[in-house]
N, C-alpha and C. Protein backbone atom coordinates (compact mmCIF):
# COMPACT_ATOMS: atom_id res chain seq x y z
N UNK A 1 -4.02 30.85 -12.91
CA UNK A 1 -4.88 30.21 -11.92
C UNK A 1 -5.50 28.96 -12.53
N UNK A 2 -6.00 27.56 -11.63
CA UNK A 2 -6.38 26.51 -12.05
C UNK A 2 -7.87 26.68 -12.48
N UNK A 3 -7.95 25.53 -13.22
CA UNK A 3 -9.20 25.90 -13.06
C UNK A 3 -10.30 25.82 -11.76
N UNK A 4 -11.56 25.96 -11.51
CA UNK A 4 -12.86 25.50 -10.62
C UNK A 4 -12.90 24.46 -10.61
N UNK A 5 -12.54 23.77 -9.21
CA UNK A 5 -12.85 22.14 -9.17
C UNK A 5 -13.96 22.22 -7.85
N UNK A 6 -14.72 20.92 -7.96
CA UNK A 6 -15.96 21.07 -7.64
C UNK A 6 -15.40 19.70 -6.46
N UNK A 7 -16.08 19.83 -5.38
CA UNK A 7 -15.32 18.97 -4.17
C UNK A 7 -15.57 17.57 -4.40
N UNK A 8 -16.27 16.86 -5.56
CA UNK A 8 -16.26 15.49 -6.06
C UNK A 8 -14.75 15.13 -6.73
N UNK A 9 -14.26 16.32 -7.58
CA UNK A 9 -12.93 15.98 -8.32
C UNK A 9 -12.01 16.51 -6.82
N UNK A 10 -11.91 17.13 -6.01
CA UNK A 10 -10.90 17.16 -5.45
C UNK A 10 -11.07 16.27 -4.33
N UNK A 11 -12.01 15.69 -3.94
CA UNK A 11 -12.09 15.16 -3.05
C UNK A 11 -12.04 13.48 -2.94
N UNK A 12 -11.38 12.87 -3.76
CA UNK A 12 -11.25 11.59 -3.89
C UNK A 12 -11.61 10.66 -5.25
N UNK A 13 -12.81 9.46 -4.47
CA UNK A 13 -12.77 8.40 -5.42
C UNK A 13 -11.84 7.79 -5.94
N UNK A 14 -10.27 8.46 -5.30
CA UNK A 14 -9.09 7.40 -5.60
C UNK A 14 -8.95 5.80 -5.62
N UNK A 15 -9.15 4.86 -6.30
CA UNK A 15 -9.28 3.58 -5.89
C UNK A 15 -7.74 3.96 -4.99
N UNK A 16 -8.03 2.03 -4.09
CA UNK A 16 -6.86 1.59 -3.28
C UNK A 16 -5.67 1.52 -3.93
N UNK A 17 -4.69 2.04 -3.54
CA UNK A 17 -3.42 2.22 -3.97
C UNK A 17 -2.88 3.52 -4.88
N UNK A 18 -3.89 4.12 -5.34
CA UNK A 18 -3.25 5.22 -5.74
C UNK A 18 -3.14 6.47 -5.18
N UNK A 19 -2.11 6.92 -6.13
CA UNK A 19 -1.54 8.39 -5.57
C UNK A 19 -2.82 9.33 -5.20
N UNK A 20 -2.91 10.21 -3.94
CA UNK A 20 -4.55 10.82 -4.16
C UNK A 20 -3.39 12.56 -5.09
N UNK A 21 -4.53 13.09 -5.85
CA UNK A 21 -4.29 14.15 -6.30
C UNK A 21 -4.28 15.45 -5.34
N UNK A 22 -3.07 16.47 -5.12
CA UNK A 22 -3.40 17.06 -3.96
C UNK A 22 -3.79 18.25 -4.69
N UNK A 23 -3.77 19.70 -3.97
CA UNK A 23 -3.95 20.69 -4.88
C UNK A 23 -3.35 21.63 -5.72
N UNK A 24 -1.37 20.93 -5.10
CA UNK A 24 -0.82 21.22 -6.39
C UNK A 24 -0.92 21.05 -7.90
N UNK A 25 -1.36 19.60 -7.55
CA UNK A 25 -1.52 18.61 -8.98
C UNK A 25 -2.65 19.29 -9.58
N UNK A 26 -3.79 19.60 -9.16
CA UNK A 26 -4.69 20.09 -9.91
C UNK A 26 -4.76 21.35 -9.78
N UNK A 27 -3.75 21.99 -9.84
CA UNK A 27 -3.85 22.99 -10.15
C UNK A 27 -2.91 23.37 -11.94
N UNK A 28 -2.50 21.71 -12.01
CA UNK A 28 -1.92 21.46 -14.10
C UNK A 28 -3.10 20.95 -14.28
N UNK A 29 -4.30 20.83 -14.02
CA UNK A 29 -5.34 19.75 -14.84
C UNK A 29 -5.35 21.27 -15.86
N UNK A 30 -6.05 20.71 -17.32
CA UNK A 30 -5.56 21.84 -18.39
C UNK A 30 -7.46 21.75 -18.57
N UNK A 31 -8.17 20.57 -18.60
CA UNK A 31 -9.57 21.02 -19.07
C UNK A 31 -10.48 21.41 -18.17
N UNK A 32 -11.40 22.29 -18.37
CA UNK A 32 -11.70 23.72 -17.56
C UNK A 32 -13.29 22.86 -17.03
N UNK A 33 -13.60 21.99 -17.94
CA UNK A 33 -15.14 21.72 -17.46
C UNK A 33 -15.44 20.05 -17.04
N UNK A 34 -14.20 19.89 -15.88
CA UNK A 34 -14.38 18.29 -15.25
C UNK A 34 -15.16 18.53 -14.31
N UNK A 35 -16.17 18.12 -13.66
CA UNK A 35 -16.97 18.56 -12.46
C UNK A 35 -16.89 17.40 -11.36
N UNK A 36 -16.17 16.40 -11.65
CA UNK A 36 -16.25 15.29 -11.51
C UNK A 36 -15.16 13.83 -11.41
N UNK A 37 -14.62 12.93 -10.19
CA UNK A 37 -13.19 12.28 -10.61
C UNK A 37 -14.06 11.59 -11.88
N UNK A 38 -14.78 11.07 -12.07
CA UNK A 38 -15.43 10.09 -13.54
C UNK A 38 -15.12 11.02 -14.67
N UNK A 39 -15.49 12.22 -14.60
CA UNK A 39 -15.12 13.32 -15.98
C UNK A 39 -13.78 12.97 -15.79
N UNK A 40 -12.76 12.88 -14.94
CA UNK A 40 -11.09 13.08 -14.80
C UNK A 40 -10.99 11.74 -15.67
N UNK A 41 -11.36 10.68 -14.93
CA UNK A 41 -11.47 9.87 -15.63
C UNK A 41 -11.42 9.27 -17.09
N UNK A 42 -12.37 9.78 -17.55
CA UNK A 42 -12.83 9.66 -19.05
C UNK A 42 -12.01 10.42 -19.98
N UNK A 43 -11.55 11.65 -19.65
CA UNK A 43 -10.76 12.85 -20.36
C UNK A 43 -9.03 11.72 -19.69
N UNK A 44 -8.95 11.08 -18.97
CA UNK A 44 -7.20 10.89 -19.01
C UNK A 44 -7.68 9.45 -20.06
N UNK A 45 -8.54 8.67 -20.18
CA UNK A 45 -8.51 7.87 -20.34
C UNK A 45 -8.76 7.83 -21.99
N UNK A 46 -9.22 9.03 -22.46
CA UNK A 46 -9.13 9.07 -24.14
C UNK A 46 -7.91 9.54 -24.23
N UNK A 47 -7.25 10.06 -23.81
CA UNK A 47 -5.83 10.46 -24.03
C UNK A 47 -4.86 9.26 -24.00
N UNK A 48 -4.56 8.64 -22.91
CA UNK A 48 -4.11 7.26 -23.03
C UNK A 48 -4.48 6.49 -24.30
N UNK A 49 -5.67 6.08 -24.77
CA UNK A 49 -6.50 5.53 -25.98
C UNK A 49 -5.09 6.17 -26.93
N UNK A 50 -4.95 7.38 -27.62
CA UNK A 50 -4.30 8.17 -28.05
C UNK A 50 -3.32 7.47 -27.92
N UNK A 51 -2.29 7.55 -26.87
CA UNK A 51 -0.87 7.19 -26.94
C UNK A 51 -0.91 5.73 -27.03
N UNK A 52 -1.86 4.70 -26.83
CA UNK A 52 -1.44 3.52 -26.94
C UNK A 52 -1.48 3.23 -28.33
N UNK A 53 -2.30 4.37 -28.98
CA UNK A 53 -2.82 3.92 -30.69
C UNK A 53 -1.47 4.19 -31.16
N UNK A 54 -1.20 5.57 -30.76
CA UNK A 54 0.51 6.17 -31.38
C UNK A 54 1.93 4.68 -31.32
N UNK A 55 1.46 4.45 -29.92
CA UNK A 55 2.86 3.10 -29.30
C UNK A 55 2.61 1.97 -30.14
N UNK A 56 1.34 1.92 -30.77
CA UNK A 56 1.27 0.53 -31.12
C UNK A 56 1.72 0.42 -32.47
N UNK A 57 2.03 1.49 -33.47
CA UNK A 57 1.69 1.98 -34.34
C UNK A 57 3.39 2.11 -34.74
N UNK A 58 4.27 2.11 -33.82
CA UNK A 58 5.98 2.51 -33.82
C UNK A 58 6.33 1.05 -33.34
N UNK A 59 7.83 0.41 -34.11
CA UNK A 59 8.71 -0.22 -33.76
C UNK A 59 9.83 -0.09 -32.17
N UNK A 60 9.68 -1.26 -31.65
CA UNK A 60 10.39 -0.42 -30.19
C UNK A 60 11.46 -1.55 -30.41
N UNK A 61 12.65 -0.70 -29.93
CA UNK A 61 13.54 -1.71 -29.44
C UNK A 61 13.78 -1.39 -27.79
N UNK A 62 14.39 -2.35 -27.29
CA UNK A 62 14.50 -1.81 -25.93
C UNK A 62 15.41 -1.20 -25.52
N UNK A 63 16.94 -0.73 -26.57
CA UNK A 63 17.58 0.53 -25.91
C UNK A 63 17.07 1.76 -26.35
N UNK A 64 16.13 1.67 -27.73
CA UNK A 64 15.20 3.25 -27.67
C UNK A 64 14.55 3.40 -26.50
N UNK A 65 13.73 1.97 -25.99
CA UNK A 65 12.63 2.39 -24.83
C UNK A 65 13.27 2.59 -23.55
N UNK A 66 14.70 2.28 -23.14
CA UNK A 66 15.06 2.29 -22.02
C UNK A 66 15.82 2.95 -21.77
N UNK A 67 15.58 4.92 -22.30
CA UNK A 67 15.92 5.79 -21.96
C UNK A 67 15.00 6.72 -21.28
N UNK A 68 15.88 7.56 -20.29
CA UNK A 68 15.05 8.12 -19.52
C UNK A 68 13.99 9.03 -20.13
N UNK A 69 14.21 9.95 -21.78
CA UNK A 69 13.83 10.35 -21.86
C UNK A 69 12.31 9.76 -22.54
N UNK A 70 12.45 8.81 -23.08
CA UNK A 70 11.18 8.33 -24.04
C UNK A 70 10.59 7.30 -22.76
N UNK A 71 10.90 7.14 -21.59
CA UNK A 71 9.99 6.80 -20.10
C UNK A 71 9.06 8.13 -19.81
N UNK A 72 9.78 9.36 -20.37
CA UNK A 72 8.73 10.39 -19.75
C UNK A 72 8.05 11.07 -20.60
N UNK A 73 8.72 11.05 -22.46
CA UNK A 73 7.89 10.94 -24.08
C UNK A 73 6.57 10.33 -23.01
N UNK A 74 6.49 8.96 -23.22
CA UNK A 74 5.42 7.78 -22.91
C UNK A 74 4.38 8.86 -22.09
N UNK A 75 4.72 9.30 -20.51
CA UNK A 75 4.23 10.15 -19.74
C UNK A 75 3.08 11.03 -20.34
N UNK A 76 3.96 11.85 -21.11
CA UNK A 76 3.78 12.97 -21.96
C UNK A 76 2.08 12.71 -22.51
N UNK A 77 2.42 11.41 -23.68
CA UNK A 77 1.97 11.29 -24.87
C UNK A 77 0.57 10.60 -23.93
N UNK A 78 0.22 10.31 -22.99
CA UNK A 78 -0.76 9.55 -22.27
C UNK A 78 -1.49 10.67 -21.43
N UNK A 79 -1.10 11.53 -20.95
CA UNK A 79 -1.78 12.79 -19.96
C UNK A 79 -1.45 14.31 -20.45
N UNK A 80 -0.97 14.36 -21.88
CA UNK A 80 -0.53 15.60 -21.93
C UNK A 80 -1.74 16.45 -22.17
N UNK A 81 -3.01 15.95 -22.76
CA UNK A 81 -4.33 17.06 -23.16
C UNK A 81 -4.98 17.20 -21.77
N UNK A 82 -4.36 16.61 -20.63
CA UNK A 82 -5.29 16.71 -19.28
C UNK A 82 -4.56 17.46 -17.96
N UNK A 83 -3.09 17.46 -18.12
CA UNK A 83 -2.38 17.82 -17.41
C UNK A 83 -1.15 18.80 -17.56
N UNK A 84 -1.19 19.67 -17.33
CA UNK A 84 0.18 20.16 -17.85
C UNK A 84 1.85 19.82 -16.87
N UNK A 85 1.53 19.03 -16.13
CA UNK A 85 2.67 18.34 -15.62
C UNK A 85 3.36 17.06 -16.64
N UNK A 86 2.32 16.48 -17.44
CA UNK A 86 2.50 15.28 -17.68
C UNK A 86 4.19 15.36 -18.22
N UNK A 87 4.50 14.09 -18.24
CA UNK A 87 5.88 14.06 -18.23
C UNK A 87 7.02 14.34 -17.34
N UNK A 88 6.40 15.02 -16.40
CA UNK A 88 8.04 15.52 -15.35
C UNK A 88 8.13 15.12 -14.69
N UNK A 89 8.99 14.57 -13.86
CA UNK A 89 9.11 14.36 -12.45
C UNK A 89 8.52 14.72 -11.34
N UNK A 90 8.15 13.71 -10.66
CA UNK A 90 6.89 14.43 -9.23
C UNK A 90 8.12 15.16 -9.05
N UNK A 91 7.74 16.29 -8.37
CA UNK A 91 8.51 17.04 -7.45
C UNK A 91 7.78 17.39 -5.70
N UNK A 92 7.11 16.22 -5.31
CA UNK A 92 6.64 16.47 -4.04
C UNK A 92 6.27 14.95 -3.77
N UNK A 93 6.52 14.69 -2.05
CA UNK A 93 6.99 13.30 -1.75
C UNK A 93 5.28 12.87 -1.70
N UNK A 94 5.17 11.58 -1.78
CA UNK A 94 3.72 11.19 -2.29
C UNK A 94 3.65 9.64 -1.00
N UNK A 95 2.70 9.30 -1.18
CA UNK A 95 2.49 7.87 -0.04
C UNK A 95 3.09 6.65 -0.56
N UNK A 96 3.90 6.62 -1.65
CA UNK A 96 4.69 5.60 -2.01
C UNK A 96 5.37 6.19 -2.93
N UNK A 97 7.02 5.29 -3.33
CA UNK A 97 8.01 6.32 -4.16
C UNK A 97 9.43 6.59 -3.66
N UNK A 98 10.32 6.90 -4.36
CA UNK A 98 11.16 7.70 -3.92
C UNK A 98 11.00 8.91 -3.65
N UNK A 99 12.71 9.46 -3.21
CA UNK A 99 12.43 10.76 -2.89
C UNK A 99 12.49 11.45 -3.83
N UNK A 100 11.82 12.89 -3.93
CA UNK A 100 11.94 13.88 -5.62
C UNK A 100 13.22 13.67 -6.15
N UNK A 101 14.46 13.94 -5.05
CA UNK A 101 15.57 14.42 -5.27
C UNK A 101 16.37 13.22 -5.89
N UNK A 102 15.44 11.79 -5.67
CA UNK A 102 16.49 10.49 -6.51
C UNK A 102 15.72 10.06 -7.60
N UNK A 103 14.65 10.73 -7.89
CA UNK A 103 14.06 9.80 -8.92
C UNK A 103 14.69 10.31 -10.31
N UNK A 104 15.53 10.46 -10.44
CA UNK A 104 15.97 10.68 -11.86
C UNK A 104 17.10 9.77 -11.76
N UNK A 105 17.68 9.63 -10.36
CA UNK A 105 19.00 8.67 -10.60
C UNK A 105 18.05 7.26 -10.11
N UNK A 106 17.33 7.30 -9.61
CA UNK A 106 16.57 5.94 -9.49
C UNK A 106 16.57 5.06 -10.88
N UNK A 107 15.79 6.17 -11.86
CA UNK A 107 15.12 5.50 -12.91
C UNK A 107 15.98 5.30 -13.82
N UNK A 108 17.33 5.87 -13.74
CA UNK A 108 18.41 6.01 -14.67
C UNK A 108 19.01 4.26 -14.38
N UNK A 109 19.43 4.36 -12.75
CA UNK A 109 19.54 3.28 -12.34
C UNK A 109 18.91 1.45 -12.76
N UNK A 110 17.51 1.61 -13.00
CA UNK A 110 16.61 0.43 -13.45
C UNK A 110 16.54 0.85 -14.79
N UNK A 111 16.67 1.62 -15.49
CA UNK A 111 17.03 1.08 -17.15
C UNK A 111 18.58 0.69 -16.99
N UNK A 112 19.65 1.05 -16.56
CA UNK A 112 20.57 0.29 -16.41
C UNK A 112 20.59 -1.25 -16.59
N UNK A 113 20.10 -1.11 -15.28
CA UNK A 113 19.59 -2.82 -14.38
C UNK A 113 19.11 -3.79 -15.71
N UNK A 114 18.21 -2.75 -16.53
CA UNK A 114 17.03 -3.40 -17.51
C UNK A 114 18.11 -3.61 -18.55
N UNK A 115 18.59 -3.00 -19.38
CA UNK A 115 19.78 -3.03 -20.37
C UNK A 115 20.53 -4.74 -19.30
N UNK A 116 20.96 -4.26 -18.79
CA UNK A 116 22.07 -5.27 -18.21
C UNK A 116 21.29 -6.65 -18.21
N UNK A 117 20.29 -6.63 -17.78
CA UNK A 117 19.67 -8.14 -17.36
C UNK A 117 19.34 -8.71 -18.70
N UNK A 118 18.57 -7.98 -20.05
CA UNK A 118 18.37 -8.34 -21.47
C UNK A 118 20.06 -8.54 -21.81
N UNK A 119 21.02 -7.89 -21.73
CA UNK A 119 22.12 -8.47 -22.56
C UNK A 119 23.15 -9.78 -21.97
N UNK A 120 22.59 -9.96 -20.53
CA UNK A 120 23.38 -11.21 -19.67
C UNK A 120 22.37 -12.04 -19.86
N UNK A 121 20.69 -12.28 -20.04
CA UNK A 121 19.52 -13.26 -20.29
C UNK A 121 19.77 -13.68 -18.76
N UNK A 122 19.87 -12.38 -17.66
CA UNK A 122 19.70 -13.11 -16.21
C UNK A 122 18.66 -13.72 -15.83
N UNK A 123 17.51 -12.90 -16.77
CA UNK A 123 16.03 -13.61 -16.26
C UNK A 123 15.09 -14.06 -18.29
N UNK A 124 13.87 -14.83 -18.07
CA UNK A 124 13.42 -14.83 -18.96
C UNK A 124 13.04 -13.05 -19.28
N UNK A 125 12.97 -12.95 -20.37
CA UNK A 125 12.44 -12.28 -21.01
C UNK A 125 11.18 -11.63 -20.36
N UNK A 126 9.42 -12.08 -20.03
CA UNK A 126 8.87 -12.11 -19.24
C UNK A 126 9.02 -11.03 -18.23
N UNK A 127 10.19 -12.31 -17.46
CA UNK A 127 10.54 -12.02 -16.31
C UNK A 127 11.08 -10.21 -15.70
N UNK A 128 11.54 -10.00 -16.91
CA UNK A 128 12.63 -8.95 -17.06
C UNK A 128 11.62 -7.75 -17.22
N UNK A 129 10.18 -7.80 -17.99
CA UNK A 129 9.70 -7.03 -18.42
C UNK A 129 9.10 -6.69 -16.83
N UNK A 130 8.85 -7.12 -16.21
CA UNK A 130 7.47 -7.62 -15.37
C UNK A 130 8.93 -7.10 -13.95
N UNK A 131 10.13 -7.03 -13.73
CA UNK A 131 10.19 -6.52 -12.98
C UNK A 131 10.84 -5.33 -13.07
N UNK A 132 10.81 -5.22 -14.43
CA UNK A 132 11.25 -3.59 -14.85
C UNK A 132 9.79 -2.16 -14.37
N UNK A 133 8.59 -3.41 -14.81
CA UNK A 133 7.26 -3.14 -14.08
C UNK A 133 7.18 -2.47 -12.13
N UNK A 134 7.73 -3.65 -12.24
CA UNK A 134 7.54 -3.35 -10.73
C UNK A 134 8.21 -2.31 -9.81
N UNK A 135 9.34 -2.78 -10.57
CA UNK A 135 10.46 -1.29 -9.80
C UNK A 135 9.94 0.25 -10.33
N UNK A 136 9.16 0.17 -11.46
CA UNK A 136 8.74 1.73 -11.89
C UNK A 136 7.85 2.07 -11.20
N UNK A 137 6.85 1.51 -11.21
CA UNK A 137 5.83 1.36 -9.68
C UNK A 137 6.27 1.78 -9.02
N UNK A 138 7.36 0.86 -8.25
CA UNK A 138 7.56 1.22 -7.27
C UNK A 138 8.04 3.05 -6.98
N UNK A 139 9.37 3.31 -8.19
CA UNK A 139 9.71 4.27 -7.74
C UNK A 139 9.00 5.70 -7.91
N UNK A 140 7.73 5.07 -8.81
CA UNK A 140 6.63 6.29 -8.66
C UNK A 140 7.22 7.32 -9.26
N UNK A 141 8.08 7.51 -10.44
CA UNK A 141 8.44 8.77 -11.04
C UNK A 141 7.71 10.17 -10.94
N UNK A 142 6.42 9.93 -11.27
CA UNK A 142 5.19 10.85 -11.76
C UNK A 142 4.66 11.40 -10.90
N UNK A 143 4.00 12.46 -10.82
CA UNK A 143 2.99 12.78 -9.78
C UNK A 143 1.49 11.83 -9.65
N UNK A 144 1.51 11.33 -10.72
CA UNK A 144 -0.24 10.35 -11.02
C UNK A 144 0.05 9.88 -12.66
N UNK A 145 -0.55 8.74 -12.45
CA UNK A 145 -1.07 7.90 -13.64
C UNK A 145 0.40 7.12 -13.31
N UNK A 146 0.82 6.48 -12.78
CA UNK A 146 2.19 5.60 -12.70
C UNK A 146 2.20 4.28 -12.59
N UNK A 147 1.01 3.54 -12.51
CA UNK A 147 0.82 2.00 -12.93
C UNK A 147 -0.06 2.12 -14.22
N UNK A 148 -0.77 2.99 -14.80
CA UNK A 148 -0.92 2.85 -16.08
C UNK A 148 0.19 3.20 -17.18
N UNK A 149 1.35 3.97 -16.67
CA UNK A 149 2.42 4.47 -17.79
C UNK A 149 3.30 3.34 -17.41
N UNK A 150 3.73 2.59 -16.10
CA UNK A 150 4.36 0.93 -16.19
C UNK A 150 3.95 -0.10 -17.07
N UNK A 151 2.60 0.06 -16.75
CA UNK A 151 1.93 -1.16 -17.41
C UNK A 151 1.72 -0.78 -19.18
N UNK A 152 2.13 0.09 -19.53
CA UNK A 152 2.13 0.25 -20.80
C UNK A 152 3.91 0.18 -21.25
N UNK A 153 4.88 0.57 -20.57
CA UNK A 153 6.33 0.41 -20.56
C UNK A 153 6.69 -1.13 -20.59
N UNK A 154 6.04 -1.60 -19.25
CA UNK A 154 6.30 -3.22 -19.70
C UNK A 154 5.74 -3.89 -21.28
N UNK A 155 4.46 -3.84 -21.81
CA UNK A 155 3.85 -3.61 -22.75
C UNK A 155 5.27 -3.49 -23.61
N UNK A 156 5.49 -2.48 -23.68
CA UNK A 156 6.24 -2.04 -24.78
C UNK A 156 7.89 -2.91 -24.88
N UNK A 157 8.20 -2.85 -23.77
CA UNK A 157 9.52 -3.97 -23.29
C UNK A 157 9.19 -5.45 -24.04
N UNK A 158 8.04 -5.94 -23.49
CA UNK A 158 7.61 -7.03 -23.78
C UNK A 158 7.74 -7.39 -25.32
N UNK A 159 6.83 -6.86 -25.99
CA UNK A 159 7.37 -6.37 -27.41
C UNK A 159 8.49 -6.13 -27.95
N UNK A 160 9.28 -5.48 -27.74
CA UNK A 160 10.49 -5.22 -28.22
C UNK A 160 11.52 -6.26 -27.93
N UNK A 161 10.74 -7.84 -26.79
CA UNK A 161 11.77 -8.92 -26.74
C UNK A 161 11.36 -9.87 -27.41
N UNK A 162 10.49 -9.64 -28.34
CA UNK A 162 9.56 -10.52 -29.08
C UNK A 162 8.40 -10.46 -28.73
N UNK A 163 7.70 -10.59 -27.65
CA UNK A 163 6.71 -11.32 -26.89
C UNK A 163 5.26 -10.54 -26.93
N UNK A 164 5.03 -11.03 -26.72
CA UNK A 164 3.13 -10.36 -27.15
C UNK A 164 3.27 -9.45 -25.37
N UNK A 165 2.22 -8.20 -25.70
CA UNK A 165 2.08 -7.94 -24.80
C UNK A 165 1.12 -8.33 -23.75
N UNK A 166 1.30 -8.18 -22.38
CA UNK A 166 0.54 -8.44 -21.18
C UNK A 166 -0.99 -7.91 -21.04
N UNK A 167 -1.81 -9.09 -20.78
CA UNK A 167 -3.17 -9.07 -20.77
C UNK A 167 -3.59 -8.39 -19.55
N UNK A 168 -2.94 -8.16 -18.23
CA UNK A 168 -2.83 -7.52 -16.95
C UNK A 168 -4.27 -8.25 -16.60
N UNK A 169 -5.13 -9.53 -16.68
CA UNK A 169 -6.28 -10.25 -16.69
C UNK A 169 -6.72 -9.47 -16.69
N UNK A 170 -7.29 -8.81 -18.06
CA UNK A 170 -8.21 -8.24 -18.58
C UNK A 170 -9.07 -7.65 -17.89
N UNK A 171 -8.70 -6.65 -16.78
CA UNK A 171 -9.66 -6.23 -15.89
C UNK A 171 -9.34 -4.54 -15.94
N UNK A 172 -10.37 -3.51 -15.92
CA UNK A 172 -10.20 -2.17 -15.41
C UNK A 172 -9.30 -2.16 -14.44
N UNK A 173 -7.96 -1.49 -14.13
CA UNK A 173 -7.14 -1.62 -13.17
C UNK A 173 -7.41 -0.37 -12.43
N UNK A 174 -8.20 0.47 -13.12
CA UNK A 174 -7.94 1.32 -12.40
C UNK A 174 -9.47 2.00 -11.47
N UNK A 175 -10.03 0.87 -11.09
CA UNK A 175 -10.97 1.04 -10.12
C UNK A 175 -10.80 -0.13 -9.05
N UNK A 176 -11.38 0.50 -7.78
CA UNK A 176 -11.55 -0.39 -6.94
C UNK A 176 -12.44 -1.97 -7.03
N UNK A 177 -11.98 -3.01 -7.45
CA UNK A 177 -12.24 -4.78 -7.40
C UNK A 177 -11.47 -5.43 -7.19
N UNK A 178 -11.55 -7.09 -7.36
CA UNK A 178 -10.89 -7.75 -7.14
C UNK A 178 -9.90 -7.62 -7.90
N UNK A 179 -10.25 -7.44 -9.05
CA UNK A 179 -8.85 -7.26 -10.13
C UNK A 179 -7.89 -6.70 -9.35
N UNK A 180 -7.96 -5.52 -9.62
CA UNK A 180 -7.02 -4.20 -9.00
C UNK A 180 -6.47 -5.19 -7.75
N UNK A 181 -7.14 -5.54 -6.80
CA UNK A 181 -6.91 -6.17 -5.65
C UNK A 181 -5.63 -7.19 -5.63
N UNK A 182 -5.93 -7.99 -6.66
CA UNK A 182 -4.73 -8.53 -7.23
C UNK A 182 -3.47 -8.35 -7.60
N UNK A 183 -3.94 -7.63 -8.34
CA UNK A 183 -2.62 -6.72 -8.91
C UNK A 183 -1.84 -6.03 -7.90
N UNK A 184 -2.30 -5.44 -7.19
CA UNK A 184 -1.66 -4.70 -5.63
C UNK A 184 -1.01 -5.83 -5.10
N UNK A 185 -1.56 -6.74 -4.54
CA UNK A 185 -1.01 -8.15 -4.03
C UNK A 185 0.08 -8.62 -4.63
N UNK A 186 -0.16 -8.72 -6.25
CA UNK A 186 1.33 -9.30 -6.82
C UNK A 186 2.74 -8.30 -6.65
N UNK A 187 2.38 -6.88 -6.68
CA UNK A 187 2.79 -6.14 -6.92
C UNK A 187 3.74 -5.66 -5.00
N UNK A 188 2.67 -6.01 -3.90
CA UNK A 188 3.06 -6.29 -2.40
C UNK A 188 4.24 -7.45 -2.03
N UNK A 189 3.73 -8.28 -3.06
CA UNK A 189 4.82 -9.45 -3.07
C UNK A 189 6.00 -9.16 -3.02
N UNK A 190 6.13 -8.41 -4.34
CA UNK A 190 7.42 -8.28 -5.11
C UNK A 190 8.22 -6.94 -4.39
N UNK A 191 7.59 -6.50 -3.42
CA UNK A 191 8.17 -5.19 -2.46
C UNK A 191 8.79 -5.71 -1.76
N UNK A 192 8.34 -6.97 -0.77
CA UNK A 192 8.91 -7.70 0.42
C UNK A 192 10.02 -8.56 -0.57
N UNK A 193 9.87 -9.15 -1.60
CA UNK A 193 10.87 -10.04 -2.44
C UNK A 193 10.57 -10.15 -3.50
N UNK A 194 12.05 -9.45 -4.08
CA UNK A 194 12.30 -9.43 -5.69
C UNK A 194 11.91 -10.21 -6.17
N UNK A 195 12.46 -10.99 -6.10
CA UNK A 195 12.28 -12.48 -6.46
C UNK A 195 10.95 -13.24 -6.09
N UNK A 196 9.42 -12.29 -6.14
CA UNK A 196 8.24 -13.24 -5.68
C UNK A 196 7.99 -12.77 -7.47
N UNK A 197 8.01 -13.13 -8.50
CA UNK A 197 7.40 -12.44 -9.70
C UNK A 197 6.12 -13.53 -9.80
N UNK A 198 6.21 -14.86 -9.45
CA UNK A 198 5.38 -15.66 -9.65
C UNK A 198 3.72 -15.18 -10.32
N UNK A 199 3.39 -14.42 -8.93
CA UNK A 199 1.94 -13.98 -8.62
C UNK A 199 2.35 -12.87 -9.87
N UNK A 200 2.82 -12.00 -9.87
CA UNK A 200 2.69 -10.71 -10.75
C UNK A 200 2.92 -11.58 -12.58
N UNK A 201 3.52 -12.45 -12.31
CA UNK A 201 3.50 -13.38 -14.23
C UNK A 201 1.72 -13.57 -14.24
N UNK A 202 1.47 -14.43 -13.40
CA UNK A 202 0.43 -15.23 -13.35
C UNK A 202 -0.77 -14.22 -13.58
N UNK A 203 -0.69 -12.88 -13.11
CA UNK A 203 -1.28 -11.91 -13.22
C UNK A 203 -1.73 -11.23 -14.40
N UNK A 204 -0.45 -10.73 -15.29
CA UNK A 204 -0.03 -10.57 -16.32
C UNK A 204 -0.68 -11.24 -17.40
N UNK A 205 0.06 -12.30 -17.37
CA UNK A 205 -0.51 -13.37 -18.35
C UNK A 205 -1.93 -14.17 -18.26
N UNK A 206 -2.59 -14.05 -17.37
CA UNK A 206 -4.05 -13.99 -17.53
C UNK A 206 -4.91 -14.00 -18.34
């Protein structure tokens, strides 16, 4: 049985655009005394701290990183003291995403794509990271946390093509402001057309 959640943690404070947590999902939260989405908060967000110290800390190339399995390592290593899902595949359809049943050939699919576009130089470098970004987003692998485990994948892409990683303009992304606001927007762009990366660089590189 899950633990006691108190109707502040189940009941929202989702900023705009994210996945809301239903009561499957929390029924893997693993720590027993969140009373609160800000406690959820703080407990995913030292864990992340954790895996970015671990990522920063390892050499990446981008055919280590652009396997399916070290996309869901990453998962793992960012929500594993908070969740006991972390790492797997959503298995239930969510308000943006594919379906359960393609996201493994989805994502298999865009590291493909990603491999292919770094060894033809179809796009800058950048470019490549930022819409390897977007399509993970998009296809929402995860049940939750899936623009913070992109935005740390691009991060890591970015790196591994040389390039310093993305400043995402230095804003909390993961509350409701203008920031965030932005970022959704660049990110809206690039849904209607691949090819809008403009706003999502400009974003980025901030």
């Amino acid at each position: 049985m899950g633990p006691t959640l108190t109707p502040q943690l189940r009941g929202g404070g989702d900023p705009p655009g994210a996945t809301p947590l239903t009561p499957e999902d929390l029924d893997g939260l693993i720590p027993s005394d969140l009373a609160t989405r800000g406690d959820l908060d703080r407990a995913e967000l030292e864990n992340i701290v954790e895996a970015r110290i671990w990522a920063a800390g390892r050499t990446w190339t981008a055919t280590a990183l652009l396997d399916a399995a070290t996309v869901r390592d990453l998962h793992r290593r960012m929500f594993a003291d908070v969740w006991r899902w972390a790492g797997s595949w959503r298995r239930r359809e969510a308000n943006i995403g594919s379906a359960p049943e393609t996201i493994a050939v989805h994502v298999r699919d865009l590291l493909d794509d990603t491999q292919a576009w770094i060894g033809h130089s179809t796009y800058p470098p950048d470019e490549i990271a930022l819409r390897f970004h977007h399509r993970l987003v998009l296809i929402h692998p995860f049940p939750n946390g899936n623009g913070r485990h992109a935005r740390l994948c691009a991060d890591l892409l970015a790196r591994s093509l040389g390039l310093p990683v993305f400043t995402w303009s230095g804003g909390d992304l993961g509350h409701a402001d203008e920031t965030r606001e932005s970022y959704l927007a660049a990110l809206r762009a690039m849904d209607s057309d691949r090819d809008a990366v403009a706003a999502l660089r400009a974003f980025a590189r901030s």
